[in-house]
PDB file of N, CA and C in Angstrom:
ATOM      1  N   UNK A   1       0.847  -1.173   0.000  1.00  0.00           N
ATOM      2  CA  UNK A   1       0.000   0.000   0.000  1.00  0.00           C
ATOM      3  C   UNK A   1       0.892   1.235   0.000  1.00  0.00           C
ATOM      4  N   UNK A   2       0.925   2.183  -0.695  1.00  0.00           N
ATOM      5  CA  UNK A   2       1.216   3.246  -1.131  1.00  0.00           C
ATOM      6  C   UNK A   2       0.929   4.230   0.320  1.00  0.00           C
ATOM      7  N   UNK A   3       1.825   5.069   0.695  1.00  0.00           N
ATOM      8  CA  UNK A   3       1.579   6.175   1.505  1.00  0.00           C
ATOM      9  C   UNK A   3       0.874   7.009   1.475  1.00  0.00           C
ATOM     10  N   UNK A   4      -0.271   7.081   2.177  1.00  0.00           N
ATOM     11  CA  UNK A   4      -1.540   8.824   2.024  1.00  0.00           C
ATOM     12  C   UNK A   4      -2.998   8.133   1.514  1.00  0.00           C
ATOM     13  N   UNK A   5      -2.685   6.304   1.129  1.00  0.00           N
ATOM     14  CA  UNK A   5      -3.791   5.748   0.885  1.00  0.00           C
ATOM     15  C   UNK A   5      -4.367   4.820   1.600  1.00  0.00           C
ATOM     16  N   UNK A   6      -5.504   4.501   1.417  1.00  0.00           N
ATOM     17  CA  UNK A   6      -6.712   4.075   2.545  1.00  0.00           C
ATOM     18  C   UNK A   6      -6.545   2.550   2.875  1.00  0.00           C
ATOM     19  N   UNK A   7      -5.815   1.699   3.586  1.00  0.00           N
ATOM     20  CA  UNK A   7      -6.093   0.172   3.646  1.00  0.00           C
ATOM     21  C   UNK A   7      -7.416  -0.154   3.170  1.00  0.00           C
ATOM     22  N   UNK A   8      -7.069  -1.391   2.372  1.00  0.00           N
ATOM     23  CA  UNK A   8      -8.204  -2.130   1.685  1.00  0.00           C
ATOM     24  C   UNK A   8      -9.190  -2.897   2.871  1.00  0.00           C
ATOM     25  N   UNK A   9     -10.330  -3.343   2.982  1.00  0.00           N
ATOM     26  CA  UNK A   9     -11.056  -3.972   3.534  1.00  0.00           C
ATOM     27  C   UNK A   9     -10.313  -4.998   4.489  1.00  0.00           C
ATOM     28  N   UNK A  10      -9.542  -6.196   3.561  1.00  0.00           N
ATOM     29  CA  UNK A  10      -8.809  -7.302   4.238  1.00  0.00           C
ATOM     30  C   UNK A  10      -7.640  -6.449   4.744  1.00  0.00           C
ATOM     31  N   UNK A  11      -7.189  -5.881   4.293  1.00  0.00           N
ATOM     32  CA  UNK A  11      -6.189  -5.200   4.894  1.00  0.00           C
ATOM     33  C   UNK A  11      -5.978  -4.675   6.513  1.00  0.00           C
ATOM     34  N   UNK A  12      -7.402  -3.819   6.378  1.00  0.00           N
ATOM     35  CA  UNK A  12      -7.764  -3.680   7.820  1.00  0.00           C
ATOM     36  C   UNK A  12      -7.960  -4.748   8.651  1.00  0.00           C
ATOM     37  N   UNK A  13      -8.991  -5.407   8.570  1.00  0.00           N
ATOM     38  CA  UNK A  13      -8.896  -6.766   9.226  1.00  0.00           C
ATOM     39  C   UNK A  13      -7.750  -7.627   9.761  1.00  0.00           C
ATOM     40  N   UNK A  14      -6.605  -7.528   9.266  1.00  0.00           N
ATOM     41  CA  UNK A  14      -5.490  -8.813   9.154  1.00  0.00           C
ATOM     42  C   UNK A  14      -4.912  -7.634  10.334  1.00  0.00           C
ATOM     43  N   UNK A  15      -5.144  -6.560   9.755  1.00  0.00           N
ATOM     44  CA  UNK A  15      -4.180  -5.498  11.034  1.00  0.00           C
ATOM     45  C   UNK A  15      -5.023  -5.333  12.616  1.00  0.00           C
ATOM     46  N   UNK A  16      -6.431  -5.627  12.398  1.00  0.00           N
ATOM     47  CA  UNK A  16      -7.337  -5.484  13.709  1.00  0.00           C
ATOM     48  C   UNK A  16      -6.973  -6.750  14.153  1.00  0.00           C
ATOM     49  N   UNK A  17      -6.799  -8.177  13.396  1.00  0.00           N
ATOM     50  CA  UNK A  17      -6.495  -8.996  13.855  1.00  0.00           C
ATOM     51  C   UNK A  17      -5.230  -9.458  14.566  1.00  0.00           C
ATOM     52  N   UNK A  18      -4.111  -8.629  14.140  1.00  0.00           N
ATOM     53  CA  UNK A  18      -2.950  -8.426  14.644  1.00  0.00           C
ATOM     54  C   UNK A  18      -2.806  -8.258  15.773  1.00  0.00           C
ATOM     55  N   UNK A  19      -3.966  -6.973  15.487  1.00  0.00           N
ATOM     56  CA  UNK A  19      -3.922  -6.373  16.954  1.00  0.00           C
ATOM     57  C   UNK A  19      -4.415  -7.425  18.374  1.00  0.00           C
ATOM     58  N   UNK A  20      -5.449  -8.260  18.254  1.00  0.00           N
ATOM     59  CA  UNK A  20      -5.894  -9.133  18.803  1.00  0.00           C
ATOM     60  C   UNK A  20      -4.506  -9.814  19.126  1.00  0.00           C
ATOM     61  N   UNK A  21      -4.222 -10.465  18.679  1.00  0.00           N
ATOM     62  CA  UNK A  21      -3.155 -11.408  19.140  1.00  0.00           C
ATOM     63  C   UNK A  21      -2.361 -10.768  19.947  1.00  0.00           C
ATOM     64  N   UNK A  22      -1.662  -9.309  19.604  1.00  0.00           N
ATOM     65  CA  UNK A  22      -0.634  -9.056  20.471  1.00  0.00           C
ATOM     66  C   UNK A  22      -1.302  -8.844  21.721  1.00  0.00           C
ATOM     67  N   UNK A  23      -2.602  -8.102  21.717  1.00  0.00           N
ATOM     68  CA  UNK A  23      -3.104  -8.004  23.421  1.00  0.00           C
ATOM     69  C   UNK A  23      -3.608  -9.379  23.601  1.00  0.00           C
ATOM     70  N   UNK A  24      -3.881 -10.346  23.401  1.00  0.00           N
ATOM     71  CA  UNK A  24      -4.235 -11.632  23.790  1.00  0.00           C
ATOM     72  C   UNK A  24      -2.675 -12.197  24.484  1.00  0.00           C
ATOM     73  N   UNK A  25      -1.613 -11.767  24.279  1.00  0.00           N
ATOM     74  CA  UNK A  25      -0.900 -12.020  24.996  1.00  0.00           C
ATOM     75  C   UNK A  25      -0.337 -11.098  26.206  1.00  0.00           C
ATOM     76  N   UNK A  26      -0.924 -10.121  26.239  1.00  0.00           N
ATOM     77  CA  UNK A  26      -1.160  -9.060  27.912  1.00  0.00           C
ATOM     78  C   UNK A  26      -0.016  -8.065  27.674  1.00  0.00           C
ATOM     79  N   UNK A  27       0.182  -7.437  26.344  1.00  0.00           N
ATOM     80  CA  UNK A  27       0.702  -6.530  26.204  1.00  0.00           C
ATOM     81  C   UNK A  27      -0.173  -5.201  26.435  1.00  0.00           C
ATOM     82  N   UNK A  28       0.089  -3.860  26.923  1.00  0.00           N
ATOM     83  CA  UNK A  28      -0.834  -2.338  27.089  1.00  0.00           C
ATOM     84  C   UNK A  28      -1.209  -2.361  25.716  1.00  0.00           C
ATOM     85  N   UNK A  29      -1.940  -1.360  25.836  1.00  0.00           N
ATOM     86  CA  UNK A  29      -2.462  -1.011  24.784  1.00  0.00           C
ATOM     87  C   UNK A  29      -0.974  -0.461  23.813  1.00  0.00           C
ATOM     88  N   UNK A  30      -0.853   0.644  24.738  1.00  0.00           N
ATOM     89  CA  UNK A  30       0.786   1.150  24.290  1.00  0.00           C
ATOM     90  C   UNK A  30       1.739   0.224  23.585  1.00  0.00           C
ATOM     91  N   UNK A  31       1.602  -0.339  24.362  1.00  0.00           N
ATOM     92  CA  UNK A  31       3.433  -1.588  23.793  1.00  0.00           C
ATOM     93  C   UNK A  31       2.734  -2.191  21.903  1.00  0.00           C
ATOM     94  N   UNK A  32       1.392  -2.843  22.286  1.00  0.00           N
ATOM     95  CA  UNK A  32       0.761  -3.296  21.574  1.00  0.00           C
ATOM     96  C   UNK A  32       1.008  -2.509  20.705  1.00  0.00           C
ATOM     97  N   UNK A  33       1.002  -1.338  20.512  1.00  0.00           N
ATOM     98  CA  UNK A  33       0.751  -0.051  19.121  1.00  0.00           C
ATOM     99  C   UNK A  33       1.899   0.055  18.950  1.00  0.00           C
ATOM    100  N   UNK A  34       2.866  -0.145  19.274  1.00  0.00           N
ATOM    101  CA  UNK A  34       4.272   0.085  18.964  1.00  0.00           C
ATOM    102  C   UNK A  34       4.963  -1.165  18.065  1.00  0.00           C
ATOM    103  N   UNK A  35       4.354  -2.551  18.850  1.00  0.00           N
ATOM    104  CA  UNK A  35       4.937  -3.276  17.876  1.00  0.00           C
ATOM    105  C   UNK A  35       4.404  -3.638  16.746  1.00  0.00           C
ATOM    106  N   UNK A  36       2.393  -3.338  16.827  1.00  0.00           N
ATOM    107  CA  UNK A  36       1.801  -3.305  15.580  1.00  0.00           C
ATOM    108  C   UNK A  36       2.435  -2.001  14.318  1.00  0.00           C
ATOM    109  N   UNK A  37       2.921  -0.927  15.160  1.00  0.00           N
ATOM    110  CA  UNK A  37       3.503   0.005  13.903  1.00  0.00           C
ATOM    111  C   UNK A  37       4.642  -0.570  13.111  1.00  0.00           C
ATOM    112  N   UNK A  38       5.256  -1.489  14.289  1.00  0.00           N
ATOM    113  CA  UNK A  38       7.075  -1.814  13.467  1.00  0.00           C
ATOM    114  C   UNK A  38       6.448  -2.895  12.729  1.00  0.00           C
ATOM    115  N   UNK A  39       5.924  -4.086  13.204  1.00  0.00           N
ATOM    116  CA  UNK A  39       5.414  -4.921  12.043  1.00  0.00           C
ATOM    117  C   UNK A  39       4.547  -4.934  10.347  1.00  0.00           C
ATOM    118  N   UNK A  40       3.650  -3.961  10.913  1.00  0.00           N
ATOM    119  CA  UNK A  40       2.995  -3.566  10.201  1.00  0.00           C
ATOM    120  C   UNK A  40       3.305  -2.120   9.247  1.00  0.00           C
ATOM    121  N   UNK A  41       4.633  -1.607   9.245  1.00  0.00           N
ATOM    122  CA  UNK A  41       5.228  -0.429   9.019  1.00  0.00           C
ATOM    123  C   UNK A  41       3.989   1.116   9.093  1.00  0.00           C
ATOM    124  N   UNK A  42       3.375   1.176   9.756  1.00  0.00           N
ATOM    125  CA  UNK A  42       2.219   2.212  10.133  1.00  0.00           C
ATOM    126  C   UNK A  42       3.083   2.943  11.408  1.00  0.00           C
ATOM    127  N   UNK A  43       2.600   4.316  11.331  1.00  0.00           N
ATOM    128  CA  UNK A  43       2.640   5.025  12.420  1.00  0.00           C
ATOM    129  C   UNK A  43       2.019   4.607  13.580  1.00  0.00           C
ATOM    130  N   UNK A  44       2.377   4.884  14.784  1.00  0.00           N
ATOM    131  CA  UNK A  44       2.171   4.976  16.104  1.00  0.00           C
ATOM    132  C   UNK A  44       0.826   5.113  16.508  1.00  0.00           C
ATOM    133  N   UNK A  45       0.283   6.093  15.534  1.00  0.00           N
ATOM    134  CA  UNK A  45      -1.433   6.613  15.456  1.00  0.00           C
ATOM    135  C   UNK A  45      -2.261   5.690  15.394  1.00  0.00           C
ATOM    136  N   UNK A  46      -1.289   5.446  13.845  1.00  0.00           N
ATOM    137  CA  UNK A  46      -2.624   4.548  13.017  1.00  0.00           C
ATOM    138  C   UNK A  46      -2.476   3.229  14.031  1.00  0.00           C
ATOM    139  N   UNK A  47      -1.424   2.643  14.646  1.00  0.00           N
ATOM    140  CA  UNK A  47      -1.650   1.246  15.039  1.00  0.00           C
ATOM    141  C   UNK A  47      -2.231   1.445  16.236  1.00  0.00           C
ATOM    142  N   UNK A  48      -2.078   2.580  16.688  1.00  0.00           N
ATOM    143  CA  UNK A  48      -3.203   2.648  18.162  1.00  0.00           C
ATOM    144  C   UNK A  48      -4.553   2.535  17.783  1.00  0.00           C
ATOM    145  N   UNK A  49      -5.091   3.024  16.538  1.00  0.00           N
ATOM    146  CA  UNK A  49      -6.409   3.083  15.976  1.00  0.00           C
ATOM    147  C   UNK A  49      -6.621   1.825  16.073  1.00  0.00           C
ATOM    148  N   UNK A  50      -5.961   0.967  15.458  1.00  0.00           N
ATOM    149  CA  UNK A  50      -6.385  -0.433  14.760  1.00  0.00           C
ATOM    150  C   UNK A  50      -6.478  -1.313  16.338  1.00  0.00           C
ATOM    151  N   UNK A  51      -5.275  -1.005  17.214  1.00  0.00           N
ATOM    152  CA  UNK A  51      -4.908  -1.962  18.817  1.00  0.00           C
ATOM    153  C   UNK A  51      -6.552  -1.564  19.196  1.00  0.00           C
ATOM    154  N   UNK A  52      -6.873  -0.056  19.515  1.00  0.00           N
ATOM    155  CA  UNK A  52      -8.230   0.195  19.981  1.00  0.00           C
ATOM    156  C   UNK A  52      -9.583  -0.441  19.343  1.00  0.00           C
ATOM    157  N   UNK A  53      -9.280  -0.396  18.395  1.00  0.00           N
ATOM    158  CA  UNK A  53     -10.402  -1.359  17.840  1.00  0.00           C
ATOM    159  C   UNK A  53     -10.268  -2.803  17.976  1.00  0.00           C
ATOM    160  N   UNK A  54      -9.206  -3.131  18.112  1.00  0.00           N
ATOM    161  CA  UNK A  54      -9.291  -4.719  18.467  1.00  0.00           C
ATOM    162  C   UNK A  54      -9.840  -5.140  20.002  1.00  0.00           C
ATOM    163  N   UNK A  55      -9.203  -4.142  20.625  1.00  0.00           N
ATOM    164  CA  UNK A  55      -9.849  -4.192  22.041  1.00  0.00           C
ATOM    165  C   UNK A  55     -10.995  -3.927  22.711  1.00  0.00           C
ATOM    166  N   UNK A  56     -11.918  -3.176  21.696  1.00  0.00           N
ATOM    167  CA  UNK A  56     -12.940  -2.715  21.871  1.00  0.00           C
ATOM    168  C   UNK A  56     -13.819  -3.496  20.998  1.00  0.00           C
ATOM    169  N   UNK A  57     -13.530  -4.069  20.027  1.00  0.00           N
ATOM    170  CA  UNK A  57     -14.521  -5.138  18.963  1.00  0.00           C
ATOM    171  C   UNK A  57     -13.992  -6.104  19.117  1.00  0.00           C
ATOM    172  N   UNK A  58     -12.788  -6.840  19.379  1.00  0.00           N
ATOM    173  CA  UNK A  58     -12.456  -7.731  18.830  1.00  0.00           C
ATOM    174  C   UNK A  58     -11.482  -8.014  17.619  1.00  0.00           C
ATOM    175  N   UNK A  59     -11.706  -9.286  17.107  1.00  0.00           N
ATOM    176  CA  UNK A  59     -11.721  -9.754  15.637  1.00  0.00           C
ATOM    177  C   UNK A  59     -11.925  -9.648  14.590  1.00  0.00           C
ATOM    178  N   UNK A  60     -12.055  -9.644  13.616  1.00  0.00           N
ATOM    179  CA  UNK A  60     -12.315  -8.801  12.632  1.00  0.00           C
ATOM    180  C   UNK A  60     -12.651 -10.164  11.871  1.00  0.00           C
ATOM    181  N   UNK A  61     -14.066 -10.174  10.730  1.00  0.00           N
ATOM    182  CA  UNK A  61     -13.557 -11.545   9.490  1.00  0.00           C
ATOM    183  C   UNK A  61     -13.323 -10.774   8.421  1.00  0.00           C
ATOM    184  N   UNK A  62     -11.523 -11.759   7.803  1.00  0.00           N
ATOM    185  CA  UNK A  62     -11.486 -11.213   6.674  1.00  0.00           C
ATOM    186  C   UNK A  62     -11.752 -11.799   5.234  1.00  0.00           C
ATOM    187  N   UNK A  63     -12.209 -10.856   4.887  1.00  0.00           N
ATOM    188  CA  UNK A  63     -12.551 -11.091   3.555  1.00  0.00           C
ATOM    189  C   UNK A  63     -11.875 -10.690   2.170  1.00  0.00           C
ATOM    190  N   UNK A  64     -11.827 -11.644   1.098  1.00  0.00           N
ATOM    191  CA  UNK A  64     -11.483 -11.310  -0.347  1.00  0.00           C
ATOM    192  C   UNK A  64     -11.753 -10.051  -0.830  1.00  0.00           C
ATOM    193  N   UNK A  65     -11.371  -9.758  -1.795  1.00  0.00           N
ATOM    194  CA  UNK A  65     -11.409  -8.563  -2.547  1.00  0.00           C
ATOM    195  C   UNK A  65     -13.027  -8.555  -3.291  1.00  0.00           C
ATOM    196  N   UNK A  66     -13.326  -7.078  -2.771  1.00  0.00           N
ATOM    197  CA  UNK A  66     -14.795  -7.386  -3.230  1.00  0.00           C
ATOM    198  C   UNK A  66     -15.158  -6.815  -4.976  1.00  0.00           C
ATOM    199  N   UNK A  67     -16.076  -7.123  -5.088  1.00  0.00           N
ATOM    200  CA  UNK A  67     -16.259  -6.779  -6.420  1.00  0.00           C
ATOM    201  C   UNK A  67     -18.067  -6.296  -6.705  1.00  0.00           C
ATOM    202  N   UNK A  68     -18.587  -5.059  -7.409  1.00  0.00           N
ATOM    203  CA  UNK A  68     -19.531  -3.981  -7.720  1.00  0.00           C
ATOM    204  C   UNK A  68     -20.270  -5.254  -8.355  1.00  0.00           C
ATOM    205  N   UNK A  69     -21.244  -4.738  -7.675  1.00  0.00           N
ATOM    206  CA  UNK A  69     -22.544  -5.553  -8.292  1.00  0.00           C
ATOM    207  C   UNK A  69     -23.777  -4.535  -8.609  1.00  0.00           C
ATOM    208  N   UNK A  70     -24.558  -4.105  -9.693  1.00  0.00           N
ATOM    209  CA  UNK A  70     -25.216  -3.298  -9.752  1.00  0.00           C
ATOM    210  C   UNK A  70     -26.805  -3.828  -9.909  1.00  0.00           C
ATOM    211  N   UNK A  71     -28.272  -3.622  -8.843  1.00  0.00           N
ATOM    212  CA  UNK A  71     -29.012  -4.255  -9.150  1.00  0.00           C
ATOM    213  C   UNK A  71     -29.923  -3.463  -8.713  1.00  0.00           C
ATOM    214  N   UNK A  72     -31.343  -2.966  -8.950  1.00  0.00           N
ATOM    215  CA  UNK A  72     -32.693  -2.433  -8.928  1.00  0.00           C
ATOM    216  C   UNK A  72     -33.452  -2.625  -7.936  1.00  0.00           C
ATOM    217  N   UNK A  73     -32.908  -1.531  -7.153  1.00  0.00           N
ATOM    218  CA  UNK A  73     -34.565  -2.168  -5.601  1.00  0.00           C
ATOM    219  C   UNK A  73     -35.160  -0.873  -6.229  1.00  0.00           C
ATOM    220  N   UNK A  74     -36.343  -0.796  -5.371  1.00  0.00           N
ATOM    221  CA  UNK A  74     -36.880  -0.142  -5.019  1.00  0.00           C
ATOM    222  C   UNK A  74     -37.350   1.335  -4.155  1.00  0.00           C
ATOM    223  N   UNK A  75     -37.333   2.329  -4.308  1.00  0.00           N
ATOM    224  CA  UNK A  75     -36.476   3.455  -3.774  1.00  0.00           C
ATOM    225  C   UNK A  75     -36.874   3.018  -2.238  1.00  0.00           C
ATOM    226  N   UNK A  76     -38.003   3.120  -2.191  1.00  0.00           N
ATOM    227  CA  UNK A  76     -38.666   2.776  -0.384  1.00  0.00           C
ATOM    228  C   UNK A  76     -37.682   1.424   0.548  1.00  0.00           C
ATOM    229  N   UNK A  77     -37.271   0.724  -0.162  1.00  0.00           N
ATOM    230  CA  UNK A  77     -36.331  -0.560   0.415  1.00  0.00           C
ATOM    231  C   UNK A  77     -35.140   0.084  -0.020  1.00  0.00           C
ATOM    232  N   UNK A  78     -34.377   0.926  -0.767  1.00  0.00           N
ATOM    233  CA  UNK A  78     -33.551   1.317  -0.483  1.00  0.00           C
ATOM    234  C   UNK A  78     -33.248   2.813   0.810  1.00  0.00           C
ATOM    235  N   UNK A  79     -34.275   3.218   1.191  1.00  0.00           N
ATOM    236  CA  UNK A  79     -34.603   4.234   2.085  1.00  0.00           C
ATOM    237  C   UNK A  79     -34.488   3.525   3.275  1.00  0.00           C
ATOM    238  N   UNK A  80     -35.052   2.290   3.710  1.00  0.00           N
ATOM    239  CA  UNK A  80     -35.233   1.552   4.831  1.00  0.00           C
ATOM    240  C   UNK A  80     -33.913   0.924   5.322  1.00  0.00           C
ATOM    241  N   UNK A  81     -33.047   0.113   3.660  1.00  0.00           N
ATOM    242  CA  UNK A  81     -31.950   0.066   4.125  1.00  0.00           C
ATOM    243  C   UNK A  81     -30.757   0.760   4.452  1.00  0.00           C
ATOM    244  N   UNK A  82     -30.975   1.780   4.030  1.00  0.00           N
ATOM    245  CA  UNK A  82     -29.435   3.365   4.164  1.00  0.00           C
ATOM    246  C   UNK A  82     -29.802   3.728   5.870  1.00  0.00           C
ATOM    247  N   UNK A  83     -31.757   3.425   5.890  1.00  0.00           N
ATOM    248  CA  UNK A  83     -31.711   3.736   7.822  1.00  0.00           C
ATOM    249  C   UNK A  83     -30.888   2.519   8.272  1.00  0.00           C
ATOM    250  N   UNK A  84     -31.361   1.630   7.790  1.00  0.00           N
ATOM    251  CA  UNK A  84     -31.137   0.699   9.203  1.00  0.00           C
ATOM    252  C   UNK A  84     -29.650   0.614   8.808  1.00  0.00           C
ATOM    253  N   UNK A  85     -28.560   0.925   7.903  1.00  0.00           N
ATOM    254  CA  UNK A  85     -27.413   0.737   7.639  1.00  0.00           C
ATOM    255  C   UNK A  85     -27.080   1.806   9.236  1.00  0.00           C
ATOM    256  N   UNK A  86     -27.445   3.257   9.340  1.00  0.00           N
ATOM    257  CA  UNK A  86     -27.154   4.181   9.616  1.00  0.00           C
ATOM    258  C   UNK A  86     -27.683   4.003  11.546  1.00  0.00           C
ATOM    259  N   UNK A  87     -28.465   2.968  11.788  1.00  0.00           N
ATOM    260  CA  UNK A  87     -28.791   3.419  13.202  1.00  0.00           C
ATOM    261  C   UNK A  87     -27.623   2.137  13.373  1.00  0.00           C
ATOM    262  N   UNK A  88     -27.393   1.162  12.785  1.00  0.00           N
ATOM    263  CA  UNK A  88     -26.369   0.256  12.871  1.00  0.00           C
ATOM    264  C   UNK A  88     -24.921   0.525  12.964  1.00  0.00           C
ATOM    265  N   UNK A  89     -24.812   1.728  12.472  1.00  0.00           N
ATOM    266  CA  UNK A  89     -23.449   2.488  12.258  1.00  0.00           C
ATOM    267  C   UNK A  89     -22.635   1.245  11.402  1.00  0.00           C
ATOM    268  N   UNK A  90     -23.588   0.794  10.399  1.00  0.00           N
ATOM    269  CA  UNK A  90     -22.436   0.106   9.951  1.00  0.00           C
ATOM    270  C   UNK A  90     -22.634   0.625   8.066  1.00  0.00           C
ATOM    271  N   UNK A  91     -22.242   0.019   7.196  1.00  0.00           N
ATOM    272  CA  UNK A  91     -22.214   0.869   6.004  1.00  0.00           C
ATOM    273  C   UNK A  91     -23.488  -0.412   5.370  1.00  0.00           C
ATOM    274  N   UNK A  92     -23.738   0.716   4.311  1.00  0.00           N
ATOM    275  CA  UNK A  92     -24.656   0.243   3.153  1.00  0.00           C
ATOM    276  C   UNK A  92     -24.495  -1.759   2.671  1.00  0.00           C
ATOM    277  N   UNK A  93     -22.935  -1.590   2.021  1.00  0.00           N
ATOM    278  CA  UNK A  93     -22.372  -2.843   1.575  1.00  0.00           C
ATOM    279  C   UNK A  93     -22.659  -4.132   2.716  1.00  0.00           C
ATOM    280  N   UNK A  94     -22.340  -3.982   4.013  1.00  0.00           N
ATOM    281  CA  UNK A  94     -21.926  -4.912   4.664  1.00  0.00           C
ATOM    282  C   UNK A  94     -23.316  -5.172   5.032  1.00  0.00           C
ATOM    283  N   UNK A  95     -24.482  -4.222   5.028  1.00  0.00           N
ATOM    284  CA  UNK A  95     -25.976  -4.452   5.848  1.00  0.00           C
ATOM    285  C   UNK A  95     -26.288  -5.649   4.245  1.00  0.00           C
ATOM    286  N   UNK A  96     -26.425  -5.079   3.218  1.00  0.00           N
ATOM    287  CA  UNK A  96     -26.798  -5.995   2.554  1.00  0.00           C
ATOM    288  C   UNK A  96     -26.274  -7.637   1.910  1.00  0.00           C
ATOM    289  N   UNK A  97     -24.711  -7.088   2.484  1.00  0.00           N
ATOM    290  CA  UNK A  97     -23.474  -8.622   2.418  1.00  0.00           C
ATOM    291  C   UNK A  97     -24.351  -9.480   2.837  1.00  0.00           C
ATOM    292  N   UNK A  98     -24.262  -8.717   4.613  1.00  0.00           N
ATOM    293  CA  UNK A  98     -24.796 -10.524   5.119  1.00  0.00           C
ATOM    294  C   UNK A  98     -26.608 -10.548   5.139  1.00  0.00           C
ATOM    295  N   UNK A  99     -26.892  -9.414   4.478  1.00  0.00           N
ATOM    296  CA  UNK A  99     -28.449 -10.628   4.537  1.00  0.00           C
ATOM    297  C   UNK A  99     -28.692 -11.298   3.419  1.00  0.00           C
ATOM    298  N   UNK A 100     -27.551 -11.003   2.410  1.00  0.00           N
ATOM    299  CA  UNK A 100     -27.493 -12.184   1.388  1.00  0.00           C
ATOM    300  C   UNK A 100     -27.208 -13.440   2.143  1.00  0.00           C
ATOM    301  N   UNK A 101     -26.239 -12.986   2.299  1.00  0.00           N
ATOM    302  CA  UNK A 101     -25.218 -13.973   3.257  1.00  0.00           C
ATOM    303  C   UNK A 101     -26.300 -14.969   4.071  1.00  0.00           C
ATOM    304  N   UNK A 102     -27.226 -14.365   4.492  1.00  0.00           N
ATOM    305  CA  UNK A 102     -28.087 -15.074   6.092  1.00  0.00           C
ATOM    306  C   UNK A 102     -29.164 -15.821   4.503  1.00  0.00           C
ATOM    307  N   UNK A 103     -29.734 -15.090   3.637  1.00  0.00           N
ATOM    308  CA  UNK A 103     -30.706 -15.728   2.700  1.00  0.00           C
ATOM    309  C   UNK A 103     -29.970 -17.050   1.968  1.00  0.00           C
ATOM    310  N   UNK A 104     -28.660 -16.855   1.386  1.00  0.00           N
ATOM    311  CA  UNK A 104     -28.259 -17.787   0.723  1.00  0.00           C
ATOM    312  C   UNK A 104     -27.981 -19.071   1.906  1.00  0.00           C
ATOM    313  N   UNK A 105     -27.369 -18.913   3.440  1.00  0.00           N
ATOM    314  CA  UNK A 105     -27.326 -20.557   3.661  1.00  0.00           C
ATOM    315  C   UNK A 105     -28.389 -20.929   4.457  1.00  0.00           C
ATOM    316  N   UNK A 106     -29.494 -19.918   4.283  1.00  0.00           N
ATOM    317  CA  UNK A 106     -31.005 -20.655   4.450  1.00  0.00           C
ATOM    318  C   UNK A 106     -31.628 -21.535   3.077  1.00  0.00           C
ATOM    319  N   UNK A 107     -31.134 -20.910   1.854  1.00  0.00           N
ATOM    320  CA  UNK A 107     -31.513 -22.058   0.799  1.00  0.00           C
ATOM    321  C   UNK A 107     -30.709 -22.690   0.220  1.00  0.00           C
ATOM    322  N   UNK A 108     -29.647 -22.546   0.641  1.00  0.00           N
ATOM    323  CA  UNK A 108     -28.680 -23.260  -0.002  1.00  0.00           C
ATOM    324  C   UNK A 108     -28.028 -24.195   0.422  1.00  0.00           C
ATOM    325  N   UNK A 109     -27.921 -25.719  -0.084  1.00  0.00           N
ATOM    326  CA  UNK A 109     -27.294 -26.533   0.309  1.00  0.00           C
ATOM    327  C   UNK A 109     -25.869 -26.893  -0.060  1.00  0.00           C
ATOM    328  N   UNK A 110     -24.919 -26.267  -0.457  1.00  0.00           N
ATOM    329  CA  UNK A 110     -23.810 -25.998  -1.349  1.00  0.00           C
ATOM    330  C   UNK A 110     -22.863 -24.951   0.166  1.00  0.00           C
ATOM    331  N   UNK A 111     -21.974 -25.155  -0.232  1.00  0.00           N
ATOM    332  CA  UNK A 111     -20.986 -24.822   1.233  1.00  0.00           C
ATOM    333  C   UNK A 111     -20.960 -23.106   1.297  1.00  0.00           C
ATOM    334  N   UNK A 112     -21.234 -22.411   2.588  1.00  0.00           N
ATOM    335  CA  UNK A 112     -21.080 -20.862   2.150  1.00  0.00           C
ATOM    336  C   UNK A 112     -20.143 -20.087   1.739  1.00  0.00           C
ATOM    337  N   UNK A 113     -20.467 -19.412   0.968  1.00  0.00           N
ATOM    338  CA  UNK A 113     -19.632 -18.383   0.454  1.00  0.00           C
ATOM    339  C   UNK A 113     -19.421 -19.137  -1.283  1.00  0.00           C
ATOM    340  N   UNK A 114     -19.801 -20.104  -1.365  1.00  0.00           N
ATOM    341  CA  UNK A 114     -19.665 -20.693  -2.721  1.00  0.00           C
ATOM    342  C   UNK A 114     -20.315 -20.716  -3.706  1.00  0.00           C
TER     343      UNK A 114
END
């Protein structure tokens, strides 16, 4: 990754997950951000960002590189989902990921994600 640009999706993840491990072994938050910066070549900041979020969420699942799918709802179901994306604080993409996600291994007998 190029300097001044945004970690990719998995990217973040593998680094929140990082972060997990090093405090799973009873390092501060501090120490933790220091050795997530040298490993991970990130500033001091950014790996405190990522240590704090591991400690405060957890784990992270990571995922493949995603790819644009373009498809036709309905403006009213798209209104309902940008709310409920938004009282969720989570984004647009991921509200509708997994309720694919939850629809497909309710009918599907084929292994998930496949």
């Amino acid at each position: 990754m190029s300097r001044g640009s945004r970690a990719r999706a998995d990217e973040s993840a593998e680094r929140v997950n990082s972060a997990v491990a090093l405090l799973a072994t009873g390092l501060s938050v501090a120490e933790a951000s220091r050795q997530l910066a040298h490993q991970q070549h990130l500033s001091e900041r950014q790996a405190r960002r990522y240590v704090e979020r591991a400690r405060d969420r957890g784990p992270m699942k990571v995922c493949g590189p995603k790819q644009v799918l373009t498809v036709k709802l309905s403006g009213a179901l798209v209104h309902r989902l940008k709310a409920c994306a938004r009282s969720q604080q989570r984004t647009f993409s991921s509200l509708v990921a997994e309720a694919l996600e939850e629809l497909l291994n309710r009918t599907s007998t084929g292994p998930p994600g496949g």
